[in-house]
PDB file of N, CA and C in Angstrom:
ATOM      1  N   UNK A   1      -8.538  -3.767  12.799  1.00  0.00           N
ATOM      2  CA  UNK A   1      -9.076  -2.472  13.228  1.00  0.00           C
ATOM      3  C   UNK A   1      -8.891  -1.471  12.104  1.00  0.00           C
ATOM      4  N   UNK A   2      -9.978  -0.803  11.559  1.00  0.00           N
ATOM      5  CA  UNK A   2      -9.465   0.003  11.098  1.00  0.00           C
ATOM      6  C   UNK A   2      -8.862   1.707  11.481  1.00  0.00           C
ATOM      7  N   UNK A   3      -9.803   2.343  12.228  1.00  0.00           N
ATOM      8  CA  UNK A   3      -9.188   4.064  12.941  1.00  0.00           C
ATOM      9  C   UNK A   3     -10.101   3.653  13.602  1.00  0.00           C
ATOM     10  N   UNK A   4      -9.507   4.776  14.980  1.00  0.00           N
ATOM     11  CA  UNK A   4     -10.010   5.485  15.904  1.00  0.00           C
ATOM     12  C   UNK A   4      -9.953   6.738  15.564  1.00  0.00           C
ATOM     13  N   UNK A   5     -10.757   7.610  16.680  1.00  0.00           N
ATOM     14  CA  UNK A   5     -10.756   9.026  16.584  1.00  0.00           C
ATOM     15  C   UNK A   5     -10.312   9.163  18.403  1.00  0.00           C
ATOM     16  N   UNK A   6      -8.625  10.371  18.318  1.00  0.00           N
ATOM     17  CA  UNK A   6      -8.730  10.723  19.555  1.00  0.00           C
ATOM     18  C   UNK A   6      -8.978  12.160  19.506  1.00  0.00           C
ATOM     19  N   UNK A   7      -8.535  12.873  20.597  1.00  0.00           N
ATOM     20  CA  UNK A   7      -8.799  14.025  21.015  1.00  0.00           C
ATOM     21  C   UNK A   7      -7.339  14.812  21.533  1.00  0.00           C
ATOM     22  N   UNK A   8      -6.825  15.958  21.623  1.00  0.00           N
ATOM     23  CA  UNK A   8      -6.048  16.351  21.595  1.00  0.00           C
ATOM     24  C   UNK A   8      -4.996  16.047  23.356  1.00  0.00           C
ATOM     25  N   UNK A   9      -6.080  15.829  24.232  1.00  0.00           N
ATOM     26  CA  UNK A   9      -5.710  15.864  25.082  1.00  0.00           C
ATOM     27  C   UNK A   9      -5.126  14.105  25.494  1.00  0.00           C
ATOM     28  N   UNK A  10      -5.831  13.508  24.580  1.00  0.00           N
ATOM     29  CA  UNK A  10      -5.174  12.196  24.812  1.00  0.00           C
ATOM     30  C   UNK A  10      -3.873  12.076  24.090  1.00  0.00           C
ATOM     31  N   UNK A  11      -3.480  12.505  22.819  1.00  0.00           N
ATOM     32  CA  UNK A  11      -2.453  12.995  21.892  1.00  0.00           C
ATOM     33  C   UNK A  11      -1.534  13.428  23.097  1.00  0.00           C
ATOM     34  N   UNK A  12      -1.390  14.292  24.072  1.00  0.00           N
ATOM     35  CA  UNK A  12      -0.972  14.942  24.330  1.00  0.00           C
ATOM     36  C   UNK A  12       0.139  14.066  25.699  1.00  0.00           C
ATOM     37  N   UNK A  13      -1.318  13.609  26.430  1.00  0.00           N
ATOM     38  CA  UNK A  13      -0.683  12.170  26.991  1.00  0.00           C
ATOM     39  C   UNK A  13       0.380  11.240  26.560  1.00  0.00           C
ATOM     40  N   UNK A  14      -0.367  10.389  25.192  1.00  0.00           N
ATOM     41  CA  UNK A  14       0.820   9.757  24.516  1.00  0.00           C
ATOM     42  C   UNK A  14       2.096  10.046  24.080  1.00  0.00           C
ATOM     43  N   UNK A  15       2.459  11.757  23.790  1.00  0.00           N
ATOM     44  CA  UNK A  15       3.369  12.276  23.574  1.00  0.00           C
ATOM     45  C   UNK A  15       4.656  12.398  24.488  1.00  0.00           C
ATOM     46  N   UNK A  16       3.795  12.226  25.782  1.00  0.00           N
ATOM     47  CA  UNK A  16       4.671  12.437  26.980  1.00  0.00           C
ATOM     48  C   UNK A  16       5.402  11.208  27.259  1.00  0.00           C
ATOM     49  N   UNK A  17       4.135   9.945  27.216  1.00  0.00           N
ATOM     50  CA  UNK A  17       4.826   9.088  27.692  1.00  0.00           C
ATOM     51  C   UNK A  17       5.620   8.099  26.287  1.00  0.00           C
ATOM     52  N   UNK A  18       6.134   9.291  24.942  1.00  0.00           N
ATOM     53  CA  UNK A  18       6.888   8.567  24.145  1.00  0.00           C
ATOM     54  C   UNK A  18       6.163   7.218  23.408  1.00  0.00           C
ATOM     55  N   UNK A  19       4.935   7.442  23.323  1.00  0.00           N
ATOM     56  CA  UNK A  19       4.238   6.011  23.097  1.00  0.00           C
ATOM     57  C   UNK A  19       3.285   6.157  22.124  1.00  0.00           C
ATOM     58  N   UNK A  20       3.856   7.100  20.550  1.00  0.00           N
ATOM     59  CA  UNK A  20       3.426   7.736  19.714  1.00  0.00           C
ATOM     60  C   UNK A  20       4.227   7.629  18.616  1.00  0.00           C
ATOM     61  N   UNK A  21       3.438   7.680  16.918  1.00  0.00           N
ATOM     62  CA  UNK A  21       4.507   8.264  16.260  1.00  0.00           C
ATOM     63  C   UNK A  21       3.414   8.851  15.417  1.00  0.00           C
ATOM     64  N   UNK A  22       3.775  10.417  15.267  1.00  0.00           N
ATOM     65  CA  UNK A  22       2.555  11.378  14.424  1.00  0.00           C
ATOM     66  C   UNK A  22       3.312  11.438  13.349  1.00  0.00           C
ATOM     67  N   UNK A  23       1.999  11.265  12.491  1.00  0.00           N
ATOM     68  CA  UNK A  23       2.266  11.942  11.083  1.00  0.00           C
ATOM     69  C   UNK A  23       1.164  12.912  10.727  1.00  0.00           C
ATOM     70  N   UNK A  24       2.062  14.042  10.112  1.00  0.00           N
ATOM     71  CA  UNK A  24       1.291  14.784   9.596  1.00  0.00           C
ATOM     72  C   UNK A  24       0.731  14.732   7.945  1.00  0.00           C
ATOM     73  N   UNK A  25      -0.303  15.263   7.647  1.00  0.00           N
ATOM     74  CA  UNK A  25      -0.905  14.418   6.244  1.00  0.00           C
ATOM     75  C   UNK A  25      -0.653  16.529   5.932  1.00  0.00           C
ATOM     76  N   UNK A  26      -0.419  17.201   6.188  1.00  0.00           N
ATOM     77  CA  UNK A  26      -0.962  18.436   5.507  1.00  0.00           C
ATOM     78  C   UNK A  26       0.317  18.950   4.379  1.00  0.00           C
ATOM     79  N   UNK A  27       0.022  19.984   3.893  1.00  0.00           N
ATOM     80  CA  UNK A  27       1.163  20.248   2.840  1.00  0.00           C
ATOM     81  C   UNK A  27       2.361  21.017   3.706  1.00  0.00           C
ATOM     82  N   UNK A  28       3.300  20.968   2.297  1.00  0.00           N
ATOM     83  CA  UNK A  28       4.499  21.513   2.822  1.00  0.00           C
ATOM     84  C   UNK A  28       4.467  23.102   3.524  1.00  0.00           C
ATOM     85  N   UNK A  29       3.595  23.939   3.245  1.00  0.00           N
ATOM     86  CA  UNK A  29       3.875  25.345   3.054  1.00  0.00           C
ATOM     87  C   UNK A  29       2.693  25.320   4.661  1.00  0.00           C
ATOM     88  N   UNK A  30       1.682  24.478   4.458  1.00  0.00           N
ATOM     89  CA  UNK A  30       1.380  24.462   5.807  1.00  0.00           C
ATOM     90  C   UNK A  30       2.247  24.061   7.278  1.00  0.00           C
ATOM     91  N   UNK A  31       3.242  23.136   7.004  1.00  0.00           N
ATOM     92  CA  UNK A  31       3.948  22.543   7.960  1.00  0.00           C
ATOM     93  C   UNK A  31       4.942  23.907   8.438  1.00  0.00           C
ATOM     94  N   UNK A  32       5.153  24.415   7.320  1.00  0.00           N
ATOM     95  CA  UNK A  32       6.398  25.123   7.965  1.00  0.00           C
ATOM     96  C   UNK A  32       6.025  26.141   8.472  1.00  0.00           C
ATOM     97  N   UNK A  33       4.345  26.639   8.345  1.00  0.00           N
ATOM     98  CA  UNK A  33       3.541  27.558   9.539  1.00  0.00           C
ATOM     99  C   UNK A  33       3.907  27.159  11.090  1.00  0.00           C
ATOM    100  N   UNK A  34       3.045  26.039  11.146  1.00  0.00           N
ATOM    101  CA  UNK A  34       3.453  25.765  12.545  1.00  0.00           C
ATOM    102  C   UNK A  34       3.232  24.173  12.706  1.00  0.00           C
ATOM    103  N   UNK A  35       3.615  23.036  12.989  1.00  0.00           N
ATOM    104  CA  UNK A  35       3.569  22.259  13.623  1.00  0.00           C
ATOM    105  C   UNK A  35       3.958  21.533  14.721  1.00  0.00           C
ATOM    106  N   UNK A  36       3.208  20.187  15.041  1.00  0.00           N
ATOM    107  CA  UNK A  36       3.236  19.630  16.113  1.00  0.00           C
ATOM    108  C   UNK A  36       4.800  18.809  16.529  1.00  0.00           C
ATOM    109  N   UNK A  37       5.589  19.169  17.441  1.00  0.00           N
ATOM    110  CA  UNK A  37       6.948  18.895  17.890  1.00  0.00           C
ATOM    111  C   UNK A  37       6.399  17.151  18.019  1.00  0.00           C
ATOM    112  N   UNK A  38       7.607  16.513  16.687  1.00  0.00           N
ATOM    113  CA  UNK A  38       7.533  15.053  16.593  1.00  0.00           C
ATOM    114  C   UNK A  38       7.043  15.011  15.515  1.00  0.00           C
ATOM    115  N   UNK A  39       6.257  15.382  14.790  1.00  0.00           N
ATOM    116  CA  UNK A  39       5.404  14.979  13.626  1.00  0.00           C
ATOM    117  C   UNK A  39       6.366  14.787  12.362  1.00  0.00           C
ATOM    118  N   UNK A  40       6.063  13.754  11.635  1.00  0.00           N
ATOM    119  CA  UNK A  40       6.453  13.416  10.376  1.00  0.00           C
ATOM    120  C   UNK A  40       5.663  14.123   9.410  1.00  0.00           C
ATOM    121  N   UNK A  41       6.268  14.578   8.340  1.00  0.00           N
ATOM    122  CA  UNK A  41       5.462  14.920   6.989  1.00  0.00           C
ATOM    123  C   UNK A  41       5.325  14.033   6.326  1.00  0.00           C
ATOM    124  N   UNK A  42       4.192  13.896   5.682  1.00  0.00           N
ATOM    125  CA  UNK A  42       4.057  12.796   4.942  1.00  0.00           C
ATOM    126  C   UNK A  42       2.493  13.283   3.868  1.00  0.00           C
ATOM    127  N   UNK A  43       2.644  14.544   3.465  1.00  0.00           N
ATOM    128  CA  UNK A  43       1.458  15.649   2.874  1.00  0.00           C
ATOM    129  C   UNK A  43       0.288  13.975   1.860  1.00  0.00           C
ATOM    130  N   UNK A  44      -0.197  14.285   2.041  1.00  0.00           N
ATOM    131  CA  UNK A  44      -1.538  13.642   1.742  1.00  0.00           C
ATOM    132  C   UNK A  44      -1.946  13.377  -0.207  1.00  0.00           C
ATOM    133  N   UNK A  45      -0.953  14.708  -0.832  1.00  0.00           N
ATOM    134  CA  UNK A  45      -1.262  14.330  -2.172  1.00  0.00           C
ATOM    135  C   UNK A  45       0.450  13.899  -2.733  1.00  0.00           C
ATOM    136  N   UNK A  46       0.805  13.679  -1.890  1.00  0.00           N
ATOM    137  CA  UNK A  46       2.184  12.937  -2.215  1.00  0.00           C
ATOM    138  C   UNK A  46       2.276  11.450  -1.440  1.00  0.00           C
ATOM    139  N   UNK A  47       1.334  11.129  -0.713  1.00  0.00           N
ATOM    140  CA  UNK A  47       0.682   9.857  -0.137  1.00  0.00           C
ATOM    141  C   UNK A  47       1.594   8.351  -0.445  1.00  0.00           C
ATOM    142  N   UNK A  48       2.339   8.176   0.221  1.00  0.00           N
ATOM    143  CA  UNK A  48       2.964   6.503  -0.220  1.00  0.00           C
ATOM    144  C   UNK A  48       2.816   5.239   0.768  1.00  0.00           C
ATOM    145  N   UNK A  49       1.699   4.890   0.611  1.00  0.00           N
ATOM    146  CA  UNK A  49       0.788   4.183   2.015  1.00  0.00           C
ATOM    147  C   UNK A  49       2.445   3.193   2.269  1.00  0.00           C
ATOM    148  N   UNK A  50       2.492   2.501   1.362  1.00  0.00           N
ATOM    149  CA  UNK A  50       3.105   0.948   1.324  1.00  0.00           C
ATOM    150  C   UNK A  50       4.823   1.187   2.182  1.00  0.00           C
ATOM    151  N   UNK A  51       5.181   2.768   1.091  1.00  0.00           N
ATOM    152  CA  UNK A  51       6.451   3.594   1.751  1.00  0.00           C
ATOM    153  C   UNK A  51       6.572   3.745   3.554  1.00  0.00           C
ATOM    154  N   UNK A  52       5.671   4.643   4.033  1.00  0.00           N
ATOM    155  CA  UNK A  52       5.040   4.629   4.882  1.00  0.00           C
ATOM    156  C   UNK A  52       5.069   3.692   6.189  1.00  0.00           C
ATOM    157  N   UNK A  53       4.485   2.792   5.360  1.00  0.00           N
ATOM    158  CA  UNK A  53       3.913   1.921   6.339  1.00  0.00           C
ATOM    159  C   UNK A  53       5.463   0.643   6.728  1.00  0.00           C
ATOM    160  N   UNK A  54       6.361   0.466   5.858  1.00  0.00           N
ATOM    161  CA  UNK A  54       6.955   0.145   6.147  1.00  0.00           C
ATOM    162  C   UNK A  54       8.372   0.441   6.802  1.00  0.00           C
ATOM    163  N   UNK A  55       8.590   1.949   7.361  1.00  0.00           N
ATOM    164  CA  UNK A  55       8.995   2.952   8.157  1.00  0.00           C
ATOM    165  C   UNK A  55       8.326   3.116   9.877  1.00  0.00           C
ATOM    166  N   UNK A  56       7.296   2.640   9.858  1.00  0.00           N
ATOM    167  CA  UNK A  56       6.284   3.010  11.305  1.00  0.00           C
ATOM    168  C   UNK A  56       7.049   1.952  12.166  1.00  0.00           C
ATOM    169  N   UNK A  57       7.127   2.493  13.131  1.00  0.00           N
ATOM    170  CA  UNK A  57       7.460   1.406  14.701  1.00  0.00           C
ATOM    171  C   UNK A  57       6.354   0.880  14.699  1.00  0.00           C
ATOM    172  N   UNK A  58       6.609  -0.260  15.251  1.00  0.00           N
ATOM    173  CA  UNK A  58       5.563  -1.764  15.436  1.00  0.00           C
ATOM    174  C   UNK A  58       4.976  -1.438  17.342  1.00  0.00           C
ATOM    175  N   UNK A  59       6.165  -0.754  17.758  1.00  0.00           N
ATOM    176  CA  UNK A  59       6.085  -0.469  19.370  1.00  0.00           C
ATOM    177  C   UNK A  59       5.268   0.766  19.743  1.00  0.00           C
ATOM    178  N   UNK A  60       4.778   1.580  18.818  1.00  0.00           N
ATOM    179  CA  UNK A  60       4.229   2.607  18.966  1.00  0.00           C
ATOM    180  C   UNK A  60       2.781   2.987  18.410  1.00  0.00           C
ATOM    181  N   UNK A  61       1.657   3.918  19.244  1.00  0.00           N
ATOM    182  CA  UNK A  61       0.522   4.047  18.393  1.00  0.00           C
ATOM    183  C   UNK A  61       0.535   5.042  17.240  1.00  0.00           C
ATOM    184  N   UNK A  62       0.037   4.875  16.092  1.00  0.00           N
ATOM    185  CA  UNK A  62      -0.528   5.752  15.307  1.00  0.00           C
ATOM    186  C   UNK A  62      -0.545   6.909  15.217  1.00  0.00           C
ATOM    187  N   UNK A  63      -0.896   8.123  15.289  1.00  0.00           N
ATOM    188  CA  UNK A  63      -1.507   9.027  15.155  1.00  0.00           C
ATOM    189  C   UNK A  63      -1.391   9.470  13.677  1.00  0.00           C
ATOM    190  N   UNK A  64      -2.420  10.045  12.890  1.00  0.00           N
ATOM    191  CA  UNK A  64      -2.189  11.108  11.911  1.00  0.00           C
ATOM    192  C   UNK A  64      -3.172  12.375  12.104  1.00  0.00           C
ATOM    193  N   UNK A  65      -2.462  13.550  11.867  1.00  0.00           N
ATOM    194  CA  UNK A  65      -3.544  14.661  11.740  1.00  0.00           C
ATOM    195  C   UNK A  65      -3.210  15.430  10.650  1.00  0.00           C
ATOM    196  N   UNK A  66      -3.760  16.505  10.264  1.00  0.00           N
ATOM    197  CA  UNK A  66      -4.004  17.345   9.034  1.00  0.00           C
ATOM    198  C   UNK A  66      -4.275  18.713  10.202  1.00  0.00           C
ATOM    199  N   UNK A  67      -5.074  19.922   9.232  1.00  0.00           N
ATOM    200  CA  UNK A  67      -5.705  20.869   9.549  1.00  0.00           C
ATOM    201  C   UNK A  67      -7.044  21.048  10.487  1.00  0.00           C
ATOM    202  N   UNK A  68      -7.618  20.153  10.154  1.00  0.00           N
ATOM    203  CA  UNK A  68      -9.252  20.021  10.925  1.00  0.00           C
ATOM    204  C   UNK A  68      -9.470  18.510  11.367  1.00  0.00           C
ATOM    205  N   UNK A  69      -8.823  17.596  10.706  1.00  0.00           N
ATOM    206  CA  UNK A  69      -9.222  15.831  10.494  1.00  0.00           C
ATOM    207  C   UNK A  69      -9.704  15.475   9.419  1.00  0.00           C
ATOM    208  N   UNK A  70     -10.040  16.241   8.216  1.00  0.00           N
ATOM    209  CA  UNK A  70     -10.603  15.775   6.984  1.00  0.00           C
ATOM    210  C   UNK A  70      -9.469  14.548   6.336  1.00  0.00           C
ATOM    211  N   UNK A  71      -8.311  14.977   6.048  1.00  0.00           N
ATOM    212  CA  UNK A  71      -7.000  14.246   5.581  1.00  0.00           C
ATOM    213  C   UNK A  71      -6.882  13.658   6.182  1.00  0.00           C
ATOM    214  N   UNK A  72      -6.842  13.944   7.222  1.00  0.00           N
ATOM    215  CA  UNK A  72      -5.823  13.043   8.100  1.00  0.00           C
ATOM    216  C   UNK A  72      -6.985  11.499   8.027  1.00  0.00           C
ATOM    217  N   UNK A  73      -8.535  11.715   7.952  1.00  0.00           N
ATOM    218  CA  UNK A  73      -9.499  10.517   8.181  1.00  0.00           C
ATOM    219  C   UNK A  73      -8.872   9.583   6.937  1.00  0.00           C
ATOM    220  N   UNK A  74      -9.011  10.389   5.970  1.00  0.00           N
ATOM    221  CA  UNK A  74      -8.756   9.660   4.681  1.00  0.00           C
ATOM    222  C   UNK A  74      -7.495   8.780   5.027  1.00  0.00           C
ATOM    223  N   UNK A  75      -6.054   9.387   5.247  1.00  0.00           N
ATOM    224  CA  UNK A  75      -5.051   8.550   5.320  1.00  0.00           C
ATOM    225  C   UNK A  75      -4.864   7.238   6.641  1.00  0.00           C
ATOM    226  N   UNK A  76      -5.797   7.551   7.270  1.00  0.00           N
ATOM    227  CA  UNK A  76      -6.134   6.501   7.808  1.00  0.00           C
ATOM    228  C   UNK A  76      -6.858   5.761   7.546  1.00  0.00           C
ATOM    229  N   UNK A  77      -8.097   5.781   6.844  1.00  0.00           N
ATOM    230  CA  UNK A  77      -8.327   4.681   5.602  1.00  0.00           C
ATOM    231  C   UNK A  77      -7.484   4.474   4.577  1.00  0.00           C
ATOM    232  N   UNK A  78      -6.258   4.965   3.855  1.00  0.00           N
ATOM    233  CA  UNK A  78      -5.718   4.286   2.794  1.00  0.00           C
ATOM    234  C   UNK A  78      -4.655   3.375   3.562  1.00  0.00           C
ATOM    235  N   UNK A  79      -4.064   3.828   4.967  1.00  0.00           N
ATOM    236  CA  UNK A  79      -3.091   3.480   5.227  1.00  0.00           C
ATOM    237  C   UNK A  79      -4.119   1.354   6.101  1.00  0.00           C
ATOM    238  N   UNK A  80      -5.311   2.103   6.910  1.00  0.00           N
ATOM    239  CA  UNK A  80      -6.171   0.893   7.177  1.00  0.00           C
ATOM    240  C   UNK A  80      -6.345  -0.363   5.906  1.00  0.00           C
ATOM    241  N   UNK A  81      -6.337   0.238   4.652  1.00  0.00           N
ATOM    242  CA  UNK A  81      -6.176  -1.243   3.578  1.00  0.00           C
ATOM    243  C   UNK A  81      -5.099  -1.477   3.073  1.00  0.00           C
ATOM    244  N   UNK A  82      -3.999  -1.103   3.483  1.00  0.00           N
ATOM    245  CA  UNK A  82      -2.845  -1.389   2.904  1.00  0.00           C
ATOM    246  C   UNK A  82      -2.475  -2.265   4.231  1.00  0.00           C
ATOM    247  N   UNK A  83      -2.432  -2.157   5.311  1.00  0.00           N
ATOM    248  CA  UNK A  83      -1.887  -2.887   6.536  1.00  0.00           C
ATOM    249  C   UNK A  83      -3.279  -2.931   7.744  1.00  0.00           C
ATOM    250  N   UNK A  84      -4.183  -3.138   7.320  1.00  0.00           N
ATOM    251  CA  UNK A  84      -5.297  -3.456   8.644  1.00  0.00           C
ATOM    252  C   UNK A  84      -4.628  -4.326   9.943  1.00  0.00           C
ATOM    253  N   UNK A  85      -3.399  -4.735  10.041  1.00  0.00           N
ATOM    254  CA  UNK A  85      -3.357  -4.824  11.086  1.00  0.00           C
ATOM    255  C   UNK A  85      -2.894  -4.093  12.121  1.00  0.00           C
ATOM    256  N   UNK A  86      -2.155  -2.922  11.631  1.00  0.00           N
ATOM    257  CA  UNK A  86      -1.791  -1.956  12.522  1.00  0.00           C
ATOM    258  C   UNK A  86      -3.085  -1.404  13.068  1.00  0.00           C
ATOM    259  N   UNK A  87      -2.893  -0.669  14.238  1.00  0.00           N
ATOM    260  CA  UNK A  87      -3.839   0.971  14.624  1.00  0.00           C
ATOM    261  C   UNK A  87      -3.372   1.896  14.055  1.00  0.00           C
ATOM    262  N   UNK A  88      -4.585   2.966  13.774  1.00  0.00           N
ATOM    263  CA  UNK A  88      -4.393   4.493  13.620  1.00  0.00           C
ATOM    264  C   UNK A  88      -5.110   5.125  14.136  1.00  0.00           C
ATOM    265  N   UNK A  89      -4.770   6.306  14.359  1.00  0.00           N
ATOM    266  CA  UNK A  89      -5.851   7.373  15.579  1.00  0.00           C
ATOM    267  C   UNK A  89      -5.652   8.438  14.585  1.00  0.00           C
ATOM    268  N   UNK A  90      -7.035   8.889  14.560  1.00  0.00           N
ATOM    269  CA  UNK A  90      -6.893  10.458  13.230  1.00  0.00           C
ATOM    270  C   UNK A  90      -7.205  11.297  14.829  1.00  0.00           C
ATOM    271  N   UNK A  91      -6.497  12.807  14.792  1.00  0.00           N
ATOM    272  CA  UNK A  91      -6.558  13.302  15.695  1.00  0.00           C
ATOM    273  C   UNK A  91      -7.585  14.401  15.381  1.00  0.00           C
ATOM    274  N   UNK A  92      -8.897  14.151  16.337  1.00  0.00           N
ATOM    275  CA  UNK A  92      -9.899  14.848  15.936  1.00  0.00           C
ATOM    276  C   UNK A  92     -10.011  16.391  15.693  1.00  0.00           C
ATOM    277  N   UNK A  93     -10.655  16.796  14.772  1.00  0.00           N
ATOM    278  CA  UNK A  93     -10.153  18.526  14.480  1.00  0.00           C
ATOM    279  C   UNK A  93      -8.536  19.246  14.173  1.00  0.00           C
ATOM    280  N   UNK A  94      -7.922  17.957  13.941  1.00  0.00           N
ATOM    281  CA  UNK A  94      -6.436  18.834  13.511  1.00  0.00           C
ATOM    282  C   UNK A  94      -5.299  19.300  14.377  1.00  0.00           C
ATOM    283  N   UNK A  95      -5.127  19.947  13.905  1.00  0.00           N
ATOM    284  CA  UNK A  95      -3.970  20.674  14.180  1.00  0.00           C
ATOM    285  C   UNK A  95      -4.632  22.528  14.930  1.00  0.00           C
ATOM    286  N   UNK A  96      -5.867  22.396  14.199  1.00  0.00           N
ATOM    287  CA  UNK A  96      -6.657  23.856  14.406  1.00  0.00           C
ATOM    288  C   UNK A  96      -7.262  23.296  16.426  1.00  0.00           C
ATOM    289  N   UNK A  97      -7.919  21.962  16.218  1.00  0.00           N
ATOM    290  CA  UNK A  97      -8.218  21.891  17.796  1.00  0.00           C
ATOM    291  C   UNK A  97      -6.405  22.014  18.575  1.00  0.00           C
ATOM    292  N   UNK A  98      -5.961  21.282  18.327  1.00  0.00           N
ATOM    293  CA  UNK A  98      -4.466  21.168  18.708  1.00  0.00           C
ATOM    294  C   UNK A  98      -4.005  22.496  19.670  1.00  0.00           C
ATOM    295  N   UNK A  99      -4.294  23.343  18.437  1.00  0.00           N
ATOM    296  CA  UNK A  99      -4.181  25.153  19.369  1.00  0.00           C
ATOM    297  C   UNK A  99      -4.875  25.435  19.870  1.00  0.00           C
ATOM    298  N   UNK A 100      -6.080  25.424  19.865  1.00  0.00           N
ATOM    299  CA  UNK A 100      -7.129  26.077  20.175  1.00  0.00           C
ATOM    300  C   UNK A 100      -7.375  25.494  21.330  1.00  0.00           C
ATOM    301  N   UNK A 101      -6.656  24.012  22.024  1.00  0.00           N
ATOM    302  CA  UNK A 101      -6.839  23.309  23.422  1.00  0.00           C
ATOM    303  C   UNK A 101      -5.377  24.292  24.140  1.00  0.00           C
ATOM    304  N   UNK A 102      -5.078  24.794  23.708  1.00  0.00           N
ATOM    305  CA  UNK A 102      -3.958  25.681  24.330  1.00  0.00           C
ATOM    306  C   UNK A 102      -2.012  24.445  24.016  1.00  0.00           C
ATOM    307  N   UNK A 103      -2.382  23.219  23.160  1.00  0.00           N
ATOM    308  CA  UNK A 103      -1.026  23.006  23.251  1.00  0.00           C
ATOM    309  C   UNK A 103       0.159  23.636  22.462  1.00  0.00           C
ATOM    310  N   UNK A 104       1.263  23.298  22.603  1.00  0.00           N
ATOM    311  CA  UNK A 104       2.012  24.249  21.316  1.00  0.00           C
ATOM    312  C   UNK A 104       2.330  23.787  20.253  1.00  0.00           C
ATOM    313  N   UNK A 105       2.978  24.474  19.259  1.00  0.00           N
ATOM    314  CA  UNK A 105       3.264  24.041  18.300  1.00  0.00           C
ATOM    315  C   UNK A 105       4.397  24.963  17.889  1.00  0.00           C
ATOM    316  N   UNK A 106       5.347  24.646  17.012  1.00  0.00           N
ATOM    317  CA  UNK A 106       6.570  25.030  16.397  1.00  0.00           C
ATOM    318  C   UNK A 106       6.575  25.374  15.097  1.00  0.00           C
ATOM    319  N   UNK A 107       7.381  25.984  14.389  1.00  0.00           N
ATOM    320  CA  UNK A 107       7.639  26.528  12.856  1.00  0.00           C
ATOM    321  C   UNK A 107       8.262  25.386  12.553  1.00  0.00           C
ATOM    322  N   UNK A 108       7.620  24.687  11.364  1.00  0.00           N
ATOM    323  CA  UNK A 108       8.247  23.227  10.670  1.00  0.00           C
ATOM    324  C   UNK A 108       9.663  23.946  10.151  1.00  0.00           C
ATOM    325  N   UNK A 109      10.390  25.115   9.966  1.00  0.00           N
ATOM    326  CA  UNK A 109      11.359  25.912   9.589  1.00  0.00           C
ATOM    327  C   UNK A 109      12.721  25.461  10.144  1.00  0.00           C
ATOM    328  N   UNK A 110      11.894  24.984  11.614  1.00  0.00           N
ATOM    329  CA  UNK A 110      13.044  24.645  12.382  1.00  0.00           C
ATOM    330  C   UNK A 110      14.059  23.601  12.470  1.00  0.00           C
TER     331      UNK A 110
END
């Protein structure tokens, strides 16, 4: 497989029932604006698929998001040829749909 595309409200599901592991692809100075409670950094031009990939739970789905989904698509294609057998879900529209569906988000500060 290579990606799926979900939607915030399914994200939101998986979160609950612990059956997730997000990474975030965006930069540092963005994260510590606001992000998603759980998310890994893992900024997109510091990218270490192989690093990465051998850190991920085997028991858990995918997710990566960015700002909109632009990044986040990409790292789910670099991370899709380095290990095609895992799943990944790019979370459609970001971190910007993320809010804008009313969920919350936190100061990466914290």
């Amino acid at each position: 497989m290579a990606y799926g595309e979900i939607y915030a409200e399914t994200l939101q599901e998986w979160l609950e029932q612990e059956d997730v592991h997000l990474i975030d692809v965006r930069e540092d100075e963005e994260y510590q604006e606001a992000c998603i409670t759980g998310a890994h950094l893992h900024p997109l031009s510091r990218f270490a698929p192989d690093q990465i990939i051998e850190s991920l739970p085997k028991d858990k789905k995918i997710v990566i998001h960015c700002k909109a989904g632009g990044r986040s698509a990409q790292a789910c294609q670099i991370l899709s040829a380095h290990a095609p057998d895992l799943e990944y879900y790019n979370l459609e529209g970001g971190i910007l749909d993320w809010i804008a569906t009313g969920h919350p988000v936190k100061s990466g500060k914290d």
